[in-house]
Protein backbone atom coordinates (compact mmCIF):
# COMPACT_ATOMS: atom_id res chain seq x y z
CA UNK A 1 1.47 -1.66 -34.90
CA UNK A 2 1.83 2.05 -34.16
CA UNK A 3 -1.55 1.65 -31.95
CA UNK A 4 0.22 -1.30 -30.00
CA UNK A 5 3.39 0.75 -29.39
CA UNK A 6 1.08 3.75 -27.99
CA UNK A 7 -0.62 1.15 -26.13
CA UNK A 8 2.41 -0.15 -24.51
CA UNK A 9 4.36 3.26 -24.55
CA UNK A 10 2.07 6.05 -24.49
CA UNK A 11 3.70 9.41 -25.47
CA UNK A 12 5.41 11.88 -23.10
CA UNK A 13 3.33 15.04 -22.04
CA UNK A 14 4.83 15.57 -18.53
CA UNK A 15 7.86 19.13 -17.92
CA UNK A 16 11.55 18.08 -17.84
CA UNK A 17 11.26 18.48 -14.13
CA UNK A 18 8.72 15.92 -13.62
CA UNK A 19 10.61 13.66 -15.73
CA UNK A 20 13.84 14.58 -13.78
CA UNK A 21 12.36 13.98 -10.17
CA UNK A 22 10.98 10.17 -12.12
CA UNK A 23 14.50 9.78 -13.29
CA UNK A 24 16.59 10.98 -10.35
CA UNK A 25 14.19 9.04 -7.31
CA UNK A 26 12.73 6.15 -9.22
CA UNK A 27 16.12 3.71 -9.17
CA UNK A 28 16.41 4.38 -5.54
CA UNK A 29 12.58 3.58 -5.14
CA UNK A 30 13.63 0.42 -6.82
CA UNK A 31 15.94 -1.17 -4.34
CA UNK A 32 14.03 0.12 -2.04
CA UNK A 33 11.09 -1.58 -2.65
CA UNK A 34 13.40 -4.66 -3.24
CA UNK A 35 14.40 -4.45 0.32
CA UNK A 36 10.84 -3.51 2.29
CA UNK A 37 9.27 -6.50 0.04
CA UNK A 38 12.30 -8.59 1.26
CA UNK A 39 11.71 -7.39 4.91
CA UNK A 40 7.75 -8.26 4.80
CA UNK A 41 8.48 -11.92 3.33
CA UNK A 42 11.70 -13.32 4.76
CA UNK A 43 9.77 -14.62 8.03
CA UNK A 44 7.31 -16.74 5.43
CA UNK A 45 9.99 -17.82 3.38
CA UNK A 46 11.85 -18.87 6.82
CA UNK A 47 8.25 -20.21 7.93
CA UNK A 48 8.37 -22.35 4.99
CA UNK A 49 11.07 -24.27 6.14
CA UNK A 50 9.34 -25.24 9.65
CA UNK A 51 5.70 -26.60 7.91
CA UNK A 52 2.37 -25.65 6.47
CA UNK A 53 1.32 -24.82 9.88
CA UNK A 54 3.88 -22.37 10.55
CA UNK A 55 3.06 -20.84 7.52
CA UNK A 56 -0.22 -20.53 8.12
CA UNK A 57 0.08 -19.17 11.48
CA UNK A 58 2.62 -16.38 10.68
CA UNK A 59 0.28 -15.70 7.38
CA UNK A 60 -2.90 -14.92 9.49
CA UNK A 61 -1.47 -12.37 11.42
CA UNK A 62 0.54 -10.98 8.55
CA UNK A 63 -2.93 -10.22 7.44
CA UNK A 64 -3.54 -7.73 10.77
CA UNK A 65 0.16 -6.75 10.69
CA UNK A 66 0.51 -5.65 6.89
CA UNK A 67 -2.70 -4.05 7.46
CA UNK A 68 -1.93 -1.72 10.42
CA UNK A 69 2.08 -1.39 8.30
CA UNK A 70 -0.26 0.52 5.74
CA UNK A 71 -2.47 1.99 7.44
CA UNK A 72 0.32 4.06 9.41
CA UNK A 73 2.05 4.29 6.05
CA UNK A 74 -1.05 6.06 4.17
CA UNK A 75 -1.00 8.58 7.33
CA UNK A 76 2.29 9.84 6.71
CA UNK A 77 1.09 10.48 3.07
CA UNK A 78 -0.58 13.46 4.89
CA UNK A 79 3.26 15.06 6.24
CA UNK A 80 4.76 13.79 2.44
CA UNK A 81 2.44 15.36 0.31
CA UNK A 82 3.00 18.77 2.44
CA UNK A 83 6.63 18.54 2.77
CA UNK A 84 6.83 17.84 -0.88
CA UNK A 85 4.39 21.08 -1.60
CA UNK A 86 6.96 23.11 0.58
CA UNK A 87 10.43 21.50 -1.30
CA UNK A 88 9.03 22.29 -4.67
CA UNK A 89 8.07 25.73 -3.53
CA UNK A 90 11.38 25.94 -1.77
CA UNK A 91 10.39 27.00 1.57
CA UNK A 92 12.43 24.89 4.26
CA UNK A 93 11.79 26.55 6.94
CA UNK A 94 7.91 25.71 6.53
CA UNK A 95 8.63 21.93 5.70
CA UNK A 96 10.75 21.96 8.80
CA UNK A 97 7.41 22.48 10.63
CA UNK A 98 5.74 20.38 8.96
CA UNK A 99 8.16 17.27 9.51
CA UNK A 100 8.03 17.97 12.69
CA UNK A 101 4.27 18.26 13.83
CA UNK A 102 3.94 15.27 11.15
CA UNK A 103 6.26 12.80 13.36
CA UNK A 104 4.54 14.00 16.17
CA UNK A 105 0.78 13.40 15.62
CA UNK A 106 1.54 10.28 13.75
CA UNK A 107 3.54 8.79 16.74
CA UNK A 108 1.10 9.55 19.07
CA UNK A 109 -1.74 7.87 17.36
CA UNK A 110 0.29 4.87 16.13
CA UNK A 111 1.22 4.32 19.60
CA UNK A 112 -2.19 4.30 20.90
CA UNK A 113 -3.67 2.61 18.40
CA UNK A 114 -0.35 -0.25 19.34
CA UNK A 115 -1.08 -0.32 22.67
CA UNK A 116 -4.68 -1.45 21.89
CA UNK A 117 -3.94 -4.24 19.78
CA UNK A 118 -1.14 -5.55 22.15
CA UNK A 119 -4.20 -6.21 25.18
CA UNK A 120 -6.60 -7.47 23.07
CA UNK A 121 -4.02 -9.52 20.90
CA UNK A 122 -6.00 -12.90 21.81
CA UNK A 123 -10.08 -12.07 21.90
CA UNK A 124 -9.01 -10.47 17.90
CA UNK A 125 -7.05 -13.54 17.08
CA UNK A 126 -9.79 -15.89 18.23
CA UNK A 127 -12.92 -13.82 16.74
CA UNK A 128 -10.84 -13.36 13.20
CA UNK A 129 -9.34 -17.12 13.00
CA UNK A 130 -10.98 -18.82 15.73
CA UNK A 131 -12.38 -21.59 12.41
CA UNK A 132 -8.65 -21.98 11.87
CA UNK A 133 -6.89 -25.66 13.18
CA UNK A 134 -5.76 -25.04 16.95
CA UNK A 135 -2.44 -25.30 16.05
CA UNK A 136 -2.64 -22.29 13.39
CA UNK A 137 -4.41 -20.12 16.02
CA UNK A 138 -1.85 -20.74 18.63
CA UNK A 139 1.09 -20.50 16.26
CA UNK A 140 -0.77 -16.73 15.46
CA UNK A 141 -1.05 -15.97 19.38
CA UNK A 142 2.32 -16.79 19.60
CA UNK A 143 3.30 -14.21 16.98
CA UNK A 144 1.25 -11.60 17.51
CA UNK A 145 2.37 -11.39 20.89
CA UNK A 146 5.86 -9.64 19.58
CA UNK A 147 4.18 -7.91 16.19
CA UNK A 148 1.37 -5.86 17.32
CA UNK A 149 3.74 -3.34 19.17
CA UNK A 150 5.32 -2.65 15.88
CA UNK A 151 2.78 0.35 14.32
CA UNK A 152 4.39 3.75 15.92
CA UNK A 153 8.31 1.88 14.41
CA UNK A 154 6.53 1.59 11.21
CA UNK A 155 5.12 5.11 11.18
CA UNK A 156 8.43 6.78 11.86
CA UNK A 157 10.36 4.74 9.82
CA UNK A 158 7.72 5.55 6.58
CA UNK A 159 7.17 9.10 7.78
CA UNK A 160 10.68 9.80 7.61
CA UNK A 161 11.72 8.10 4.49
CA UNK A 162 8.40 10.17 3.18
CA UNK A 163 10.19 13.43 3.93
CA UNK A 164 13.64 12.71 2.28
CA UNK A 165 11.62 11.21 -0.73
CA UNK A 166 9.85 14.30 -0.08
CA UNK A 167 13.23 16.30 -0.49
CA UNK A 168 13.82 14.71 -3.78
CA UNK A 169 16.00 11.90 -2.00
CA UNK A 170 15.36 8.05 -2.53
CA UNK A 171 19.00 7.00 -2.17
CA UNK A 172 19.28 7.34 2.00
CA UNK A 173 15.38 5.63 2.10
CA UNK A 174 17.25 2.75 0.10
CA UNK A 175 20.17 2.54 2.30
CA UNK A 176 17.70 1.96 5.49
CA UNK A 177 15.49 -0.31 3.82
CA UNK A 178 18.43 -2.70 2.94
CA UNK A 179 19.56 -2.47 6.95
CA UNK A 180 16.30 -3.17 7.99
CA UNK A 181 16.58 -6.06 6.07
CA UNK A 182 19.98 -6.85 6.93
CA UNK A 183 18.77 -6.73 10.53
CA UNK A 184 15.81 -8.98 9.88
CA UNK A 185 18.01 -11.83 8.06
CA UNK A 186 20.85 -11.67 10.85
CA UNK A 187 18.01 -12.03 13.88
CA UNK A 188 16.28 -14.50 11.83
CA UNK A 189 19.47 -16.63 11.42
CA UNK A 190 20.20 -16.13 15.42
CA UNK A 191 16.89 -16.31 16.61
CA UNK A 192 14.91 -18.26 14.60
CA UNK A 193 17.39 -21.10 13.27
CA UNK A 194 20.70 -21.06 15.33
CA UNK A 195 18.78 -20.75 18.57
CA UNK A 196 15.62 -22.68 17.15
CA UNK A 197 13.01 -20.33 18.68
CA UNK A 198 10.71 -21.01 15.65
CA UNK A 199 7.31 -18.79 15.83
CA UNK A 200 8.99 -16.61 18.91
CA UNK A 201 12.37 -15.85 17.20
CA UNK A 202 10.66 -15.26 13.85
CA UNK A 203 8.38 -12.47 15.32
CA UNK A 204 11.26 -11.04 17.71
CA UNK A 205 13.12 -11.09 14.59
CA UNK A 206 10.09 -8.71 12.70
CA UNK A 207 9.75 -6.45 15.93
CA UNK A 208 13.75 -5.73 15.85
CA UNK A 209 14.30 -4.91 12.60
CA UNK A 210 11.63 -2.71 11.90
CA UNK A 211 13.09 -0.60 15.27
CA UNK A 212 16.21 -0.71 13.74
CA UNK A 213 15.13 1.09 10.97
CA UNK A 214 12.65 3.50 12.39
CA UNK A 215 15.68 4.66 14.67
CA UNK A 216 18.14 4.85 11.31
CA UNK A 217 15.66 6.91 9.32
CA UNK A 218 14.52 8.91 12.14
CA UNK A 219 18.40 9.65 12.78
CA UNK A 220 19.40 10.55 9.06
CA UNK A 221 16.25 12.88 8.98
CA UNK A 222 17.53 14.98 12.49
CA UNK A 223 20.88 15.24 10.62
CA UNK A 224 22.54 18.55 10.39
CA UNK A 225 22.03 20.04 6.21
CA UNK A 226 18.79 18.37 5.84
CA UNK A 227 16.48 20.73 4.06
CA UNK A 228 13.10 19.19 5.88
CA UNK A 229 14.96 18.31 9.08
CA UNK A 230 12.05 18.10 11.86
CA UNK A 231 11.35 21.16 13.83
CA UNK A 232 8.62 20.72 16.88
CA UNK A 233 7.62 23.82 18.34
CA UNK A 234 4.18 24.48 19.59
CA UNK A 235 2.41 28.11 18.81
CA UNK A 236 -0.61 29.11 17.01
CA UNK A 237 -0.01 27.57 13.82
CA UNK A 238 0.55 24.22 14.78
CA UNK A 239 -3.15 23.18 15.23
CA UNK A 240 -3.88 24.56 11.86
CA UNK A 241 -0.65 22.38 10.24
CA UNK A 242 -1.92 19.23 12.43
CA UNK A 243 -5.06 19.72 10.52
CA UNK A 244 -3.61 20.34 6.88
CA UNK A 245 -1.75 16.64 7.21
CA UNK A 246 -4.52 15.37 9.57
CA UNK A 247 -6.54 16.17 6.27
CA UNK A 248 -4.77 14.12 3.27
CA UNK A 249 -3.67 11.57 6.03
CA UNK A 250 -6.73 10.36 7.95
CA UNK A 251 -8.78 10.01 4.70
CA UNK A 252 -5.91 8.04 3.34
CA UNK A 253 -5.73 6.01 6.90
CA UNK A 254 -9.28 5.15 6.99
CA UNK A 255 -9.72 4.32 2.95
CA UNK A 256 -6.72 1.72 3.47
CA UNK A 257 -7.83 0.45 6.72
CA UNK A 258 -11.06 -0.24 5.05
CA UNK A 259 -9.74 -1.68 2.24
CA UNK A 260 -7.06 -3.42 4.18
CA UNK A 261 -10.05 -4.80 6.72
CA UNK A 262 -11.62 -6.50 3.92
CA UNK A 263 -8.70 -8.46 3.83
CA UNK A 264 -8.83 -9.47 7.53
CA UNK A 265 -12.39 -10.37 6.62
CA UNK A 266 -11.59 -12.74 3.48
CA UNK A 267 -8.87 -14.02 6.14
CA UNK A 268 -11.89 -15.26 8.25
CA UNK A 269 -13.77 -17.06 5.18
CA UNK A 270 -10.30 -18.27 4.31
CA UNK A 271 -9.82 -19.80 7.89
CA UNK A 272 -12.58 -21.81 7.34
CA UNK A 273 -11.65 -23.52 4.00
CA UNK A 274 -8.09 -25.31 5.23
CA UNK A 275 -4.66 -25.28 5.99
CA UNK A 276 -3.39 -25.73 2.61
CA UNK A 277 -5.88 -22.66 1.52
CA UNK A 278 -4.47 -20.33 4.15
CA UNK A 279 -0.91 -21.29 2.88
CA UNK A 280 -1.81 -20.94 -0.64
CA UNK A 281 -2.93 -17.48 -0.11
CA UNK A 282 0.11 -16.32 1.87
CA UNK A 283 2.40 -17.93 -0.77
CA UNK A 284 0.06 -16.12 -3.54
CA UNK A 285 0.15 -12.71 -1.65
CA UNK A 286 4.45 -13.18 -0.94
CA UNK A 287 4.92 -13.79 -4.79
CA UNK A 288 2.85 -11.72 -6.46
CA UNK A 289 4.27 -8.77 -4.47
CA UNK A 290 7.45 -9.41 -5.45
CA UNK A 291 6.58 -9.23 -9.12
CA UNK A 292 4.78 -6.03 -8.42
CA UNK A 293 7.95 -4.11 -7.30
CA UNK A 294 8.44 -1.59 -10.40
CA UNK A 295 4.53 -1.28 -10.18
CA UNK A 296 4.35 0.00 -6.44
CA UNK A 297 7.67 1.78 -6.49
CA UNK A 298 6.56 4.22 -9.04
CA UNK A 299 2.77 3.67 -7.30
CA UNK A 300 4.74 5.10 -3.87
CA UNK A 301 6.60 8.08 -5.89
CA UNK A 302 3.51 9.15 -6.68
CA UNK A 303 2.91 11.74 -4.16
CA UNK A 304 6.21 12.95 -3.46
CA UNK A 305 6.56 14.13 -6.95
CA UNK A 306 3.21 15.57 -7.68
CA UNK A 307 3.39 17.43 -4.41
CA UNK A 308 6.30 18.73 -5.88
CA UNK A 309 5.48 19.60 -8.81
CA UNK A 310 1.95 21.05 -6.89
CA UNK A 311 4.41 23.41 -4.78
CA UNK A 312 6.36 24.48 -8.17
CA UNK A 313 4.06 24.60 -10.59
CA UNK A 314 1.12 25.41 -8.83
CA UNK A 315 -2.40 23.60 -10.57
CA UNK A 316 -0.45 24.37 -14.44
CA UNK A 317 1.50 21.54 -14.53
CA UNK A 318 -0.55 18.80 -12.21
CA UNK A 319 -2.45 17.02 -14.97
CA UNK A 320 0.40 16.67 -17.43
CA UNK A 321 2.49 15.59 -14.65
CA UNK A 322 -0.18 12.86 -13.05
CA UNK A 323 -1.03 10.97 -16.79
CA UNK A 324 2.89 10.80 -17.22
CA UNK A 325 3.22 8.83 -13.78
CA UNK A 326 -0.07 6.61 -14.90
CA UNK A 327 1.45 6.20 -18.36
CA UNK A 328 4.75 4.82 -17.27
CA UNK A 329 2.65 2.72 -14.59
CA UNK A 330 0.65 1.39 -17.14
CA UNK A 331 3.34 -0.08 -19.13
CA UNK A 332 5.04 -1.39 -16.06
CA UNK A 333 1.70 -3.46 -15.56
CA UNK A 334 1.72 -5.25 -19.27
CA UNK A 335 4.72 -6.82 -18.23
CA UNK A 336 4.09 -7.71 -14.61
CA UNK A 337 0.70 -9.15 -15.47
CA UNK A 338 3.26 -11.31 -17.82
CA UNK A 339 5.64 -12.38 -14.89
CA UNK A 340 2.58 -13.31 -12.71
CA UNK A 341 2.30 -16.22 -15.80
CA UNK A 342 5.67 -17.03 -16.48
CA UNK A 343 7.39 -16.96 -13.27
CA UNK A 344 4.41 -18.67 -10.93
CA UNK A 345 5.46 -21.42 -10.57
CA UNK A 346 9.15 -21.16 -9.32
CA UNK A 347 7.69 -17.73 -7.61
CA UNK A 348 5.88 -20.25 -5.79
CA UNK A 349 7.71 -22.69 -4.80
CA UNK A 350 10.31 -19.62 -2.92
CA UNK A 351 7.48 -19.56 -0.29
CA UNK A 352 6.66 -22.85 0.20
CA UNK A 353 7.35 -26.20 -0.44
CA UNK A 354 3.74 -27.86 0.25
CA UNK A 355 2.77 -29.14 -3.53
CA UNK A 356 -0.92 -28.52 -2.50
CA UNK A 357 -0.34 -24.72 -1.34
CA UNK A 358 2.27 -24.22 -4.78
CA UNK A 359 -0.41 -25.91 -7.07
CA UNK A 360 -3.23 -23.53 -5.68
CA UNK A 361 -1.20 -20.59 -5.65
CA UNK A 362 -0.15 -21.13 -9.40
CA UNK A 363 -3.74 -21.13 -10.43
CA UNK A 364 -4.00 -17.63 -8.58
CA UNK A 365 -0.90 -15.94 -9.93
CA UNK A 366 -1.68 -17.09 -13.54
CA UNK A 367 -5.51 -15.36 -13.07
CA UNK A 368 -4.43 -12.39 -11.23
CA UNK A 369 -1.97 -11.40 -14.28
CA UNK A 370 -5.65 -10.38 -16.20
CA UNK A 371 -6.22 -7.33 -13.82
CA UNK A 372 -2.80 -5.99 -14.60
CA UNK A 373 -3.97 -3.12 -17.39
CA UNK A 374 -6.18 -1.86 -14.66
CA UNK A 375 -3.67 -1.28 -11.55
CA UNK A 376 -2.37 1.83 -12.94
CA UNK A 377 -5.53 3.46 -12.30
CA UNK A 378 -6.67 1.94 -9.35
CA UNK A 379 -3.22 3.14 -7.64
CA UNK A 380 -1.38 5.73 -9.25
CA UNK A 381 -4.34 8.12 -9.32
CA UNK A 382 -5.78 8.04 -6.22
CA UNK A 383 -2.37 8.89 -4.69
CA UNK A 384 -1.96 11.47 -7.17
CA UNK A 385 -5.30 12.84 -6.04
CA UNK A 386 -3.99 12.81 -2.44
CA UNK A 387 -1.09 14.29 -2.97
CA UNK A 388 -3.40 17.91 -3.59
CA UNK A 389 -5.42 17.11 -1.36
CA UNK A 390 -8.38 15.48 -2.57
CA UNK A 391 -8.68 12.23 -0.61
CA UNK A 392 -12.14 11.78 0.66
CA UNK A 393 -13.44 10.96 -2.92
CA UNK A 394 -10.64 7.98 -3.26
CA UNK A 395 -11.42 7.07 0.88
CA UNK A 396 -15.30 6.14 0.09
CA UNK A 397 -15.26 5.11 -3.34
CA UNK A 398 -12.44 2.55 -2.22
CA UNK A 399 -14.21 1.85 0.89
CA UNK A 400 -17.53 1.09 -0.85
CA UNK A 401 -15.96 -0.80 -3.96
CA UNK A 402 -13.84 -3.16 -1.65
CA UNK A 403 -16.73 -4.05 0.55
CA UNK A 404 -18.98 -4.52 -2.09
CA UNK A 405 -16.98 -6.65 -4.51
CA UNK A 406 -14.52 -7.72 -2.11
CA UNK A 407 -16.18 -9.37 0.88
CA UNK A 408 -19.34 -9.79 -0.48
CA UNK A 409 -17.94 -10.93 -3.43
CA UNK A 410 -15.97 -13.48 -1.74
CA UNK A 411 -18.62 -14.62 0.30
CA UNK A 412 -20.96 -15.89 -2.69
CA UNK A 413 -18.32 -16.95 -4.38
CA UNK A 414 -15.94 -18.27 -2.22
CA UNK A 415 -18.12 -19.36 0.09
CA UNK A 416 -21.37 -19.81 -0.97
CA UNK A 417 -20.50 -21.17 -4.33
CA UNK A 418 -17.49 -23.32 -2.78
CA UNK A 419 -15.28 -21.24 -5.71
CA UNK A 420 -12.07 -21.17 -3.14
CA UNK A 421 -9.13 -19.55 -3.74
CA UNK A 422 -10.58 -18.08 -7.36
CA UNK A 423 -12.84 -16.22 -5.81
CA UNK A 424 -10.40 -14.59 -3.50
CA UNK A 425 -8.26 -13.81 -7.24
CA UNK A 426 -11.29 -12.86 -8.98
CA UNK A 427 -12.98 -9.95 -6.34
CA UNK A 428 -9.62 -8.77 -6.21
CA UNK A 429 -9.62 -8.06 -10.00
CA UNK A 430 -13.35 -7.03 -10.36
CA UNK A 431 -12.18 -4.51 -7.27
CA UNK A 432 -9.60 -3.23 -9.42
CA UNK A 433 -11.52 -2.51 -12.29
CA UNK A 434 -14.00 -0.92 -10.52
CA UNK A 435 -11.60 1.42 -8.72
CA UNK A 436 -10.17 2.17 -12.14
CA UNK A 437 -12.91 3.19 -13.91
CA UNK A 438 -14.01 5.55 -11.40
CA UNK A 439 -10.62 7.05 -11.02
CA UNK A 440 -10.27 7.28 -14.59
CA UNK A 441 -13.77 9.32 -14.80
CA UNK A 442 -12.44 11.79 -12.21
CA UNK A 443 -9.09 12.58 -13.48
CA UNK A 444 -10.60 13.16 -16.81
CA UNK A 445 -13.65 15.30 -15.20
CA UNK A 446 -10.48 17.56 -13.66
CA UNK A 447 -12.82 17.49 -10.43
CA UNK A 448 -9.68 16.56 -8.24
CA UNK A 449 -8.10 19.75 -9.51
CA UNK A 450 -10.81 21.74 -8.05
CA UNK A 451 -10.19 20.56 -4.77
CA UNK A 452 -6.10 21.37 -5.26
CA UNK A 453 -7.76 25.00 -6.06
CA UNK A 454 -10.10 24.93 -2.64
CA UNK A 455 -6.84 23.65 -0.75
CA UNK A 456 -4.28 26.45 -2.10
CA UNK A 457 -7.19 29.30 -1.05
CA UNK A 458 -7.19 27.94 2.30
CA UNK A 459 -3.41 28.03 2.57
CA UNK A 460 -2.94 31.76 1.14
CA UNK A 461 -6.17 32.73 3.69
């Protein structure tokens, strides 16, 4: 019994101020996540009501959207995990720099990288989906033709919530996740229902509301009081700082935009295997990320409070402080891998109403809740590892494990084998397990503490 309770409960190792920073941000984090998971979904719950097809549509290019959403998120990991370093070292005036040339590189890339995908919005849509139903694709086109100009809003809205987080402050991130979503539901009702613009309104809905809260973060950061308020100013050191985030945040970037383009690649087998497939997966996606919100939101205060605890502890305190975070993680998993089984089904039918698309995405929810024990260490590590600044290891061993199992995975057994959506479930889980064990391995070999040691010498030099 005592083995089962340390199972589900492992002891506490981690300083009162580690614990402190878990219990002061995490409730925050909470609602938070609530809200952004709200934000990402409402247009398929709202797609729901208009058909399969709909669904579908707005679920393809969810795939590129939520993709591009975390890439730019992972790149602001770079200004968090130094803003954080400089809070729990107290030096403000440093993290004020930092904020600032961190909003500033990130914007400009973002932006680019925006602009891009907004002119060749239809030769992507028709090379990723082109197997899908005509209808689907032009239902995507349609969609993407709002969406794809939303990267740089996403960037400053997670960049800035990453620097209050970063200041030990979830409560005003909450606050602008819930407008955001309060935006999103009032332009969904206008647009999308009481005007009937269907696909258009639903994506002009998405575009707005993720503006309106890029502008109401970036506004409470430039506030007067706030210790990491922005400050651009361009001398000799700011190539150096560019570099320092450019260096946690680029490796994060590219590992998730890997990752994340393994998904756009399972998208393509999936386009190929039917409407009520495509809809299935959405609706298994929507759900299951809702029942992973106490997962993620201690997943995303991850590196906000091991970079503090980096900047106050220096390398004493790190371990301790990253098995505490993995701990509590861990027993958050147990009992969403139990919600994945007992709440499928009405999870399910939230995001659709199609009994094909519910009775596939069932199955998938019930065999997804077996990968649960190893999330913990497929997540909370890595971004622990980041957060010091060891993030190529976690960038190619992601990179390699999600192409590997992932797509080729998929492939022989979606595809090949004719497996369908359990294949899509099942590389997911062998991907996770994979990433765990390695991550495991390295926190234990204390290698990613070596490379907090490399980073700190180059700092002080």
């Amino acid at each position: 019994m005592s083995r089962l309770k340390d199972w589900l409960f492992p002891p506490v190792r981690a300083g009162a101020a580690v614990r402190e920073d878990m219990r002061a941000m995490l409730p925050g984090m909470l609602i938070e996540q609530v809200a952004a998971t709200l934000l990402d979904n409402i247009n398929i719950v709202v797609m729901g009501f208009i058909g399969s097809e709909a669904t579908a549509g707005v679920s393809q290019v969810s795939t590129i959207n939520n993709t591009m959403m975390i890439v730019v998120q992972f790149f602001a990991m770079g200004g968090t995990a130094l803003a954080a370093r400089c809070a729990g070292a107290g030096d403000s005036r440093e993290g004020r720099r930092v904020a600032g040339d961190a909003i500033a590189l990130g914007t400009l890339l973002s932006l680019v990288a925006a602009l891009a995908l907004f002119f060749l919005r239809e030769p992507l849509i028709r090379a990723l989906f082109g197997a899908a139903e005509d209808a689907v694709v032009a239902n995507s086109l349609t969609y993407y033709r709002f969406t794809a100009l939303a990267p740089p809003l996403w960037f400053i809205y997670f960049q800035c919530c990453g620097l209050m987080r970063a200041a030990g402050d979830t409560r005003r991130p909450m606050l602008v996740s819930v407008a955001a979503n309060a935006l999103s539901i009032l332009f969904n009702l206008l647009f999308t229902l009481k005007l009937a613009l269907g696909i258009r309104g639903s994506a002009l809905s998405y575009l707005l509301s993720v503006a309106g809260g890029a502008v109401i973060a970036l506004a409470l950061t430039l506030r007067g009081g706030f210790a990491l308020r922005p400050e651009l100013r361009l001398d000799a050191s700011t190539a150096g700082r560019m570099r320092a985030i450019a260096s946690i945040g680029l490796p994060s970037s590219v590992e998730n935009l890997m990752f994340n383009g393994t998904k756009l690649v399972i998208q393509v087998f999936v386009a190929g295997m039917g409407t009520a497939v495509i809809s299935a997966n959405q609706v298994f996606n929507s759900a299951s990320n809702v029942m992973l919100i106490p997962l993620m939101s201690v997943n995303y205060l991850t590196t906000p409070v091991v970079g503090r605890c980096a900047g106050r502890e220096g390398a004493a305190g790190l371990a301790a402080c990253l098995e505490y975070l993995h701990d509590r993680a861990h027993t958050v998993a147990i009992f969403t891998g139990l919600a994945h089984i007992v709440l499928a089904l009405p999870m399910a039918l939230v995001f659709s109403r199609d009994a094909e698309s519910v009775r596939l995405a069932v199955r998938m929810l019930m065999l997804y809740a077996l990968f649960s024990p190893f999330m913990p260490g497929c997540f909370i590590y890595p971004n622990g590892f980041k957060a010091v600044g060891d993030a190529k290891y976690p960038m190619l061993y992601s990179t390699a494990s999600a192409w590997v199992v992932r797509v080729c995975g998929t492939w022989l057994f979606g595809v090949a084998l004719g497996w369908g959506t359990a294949a899509i479930v099942l590389t997911q889980g062998l991907d996770h397990i994979s990433r765990c064990a390695a991550y495991t391995r390295r926190f234990k070999s204390g290698r990613w503490l070596a490379a907090f040691g490399k980073t700190q010498k180059k700092e002080e030099g």
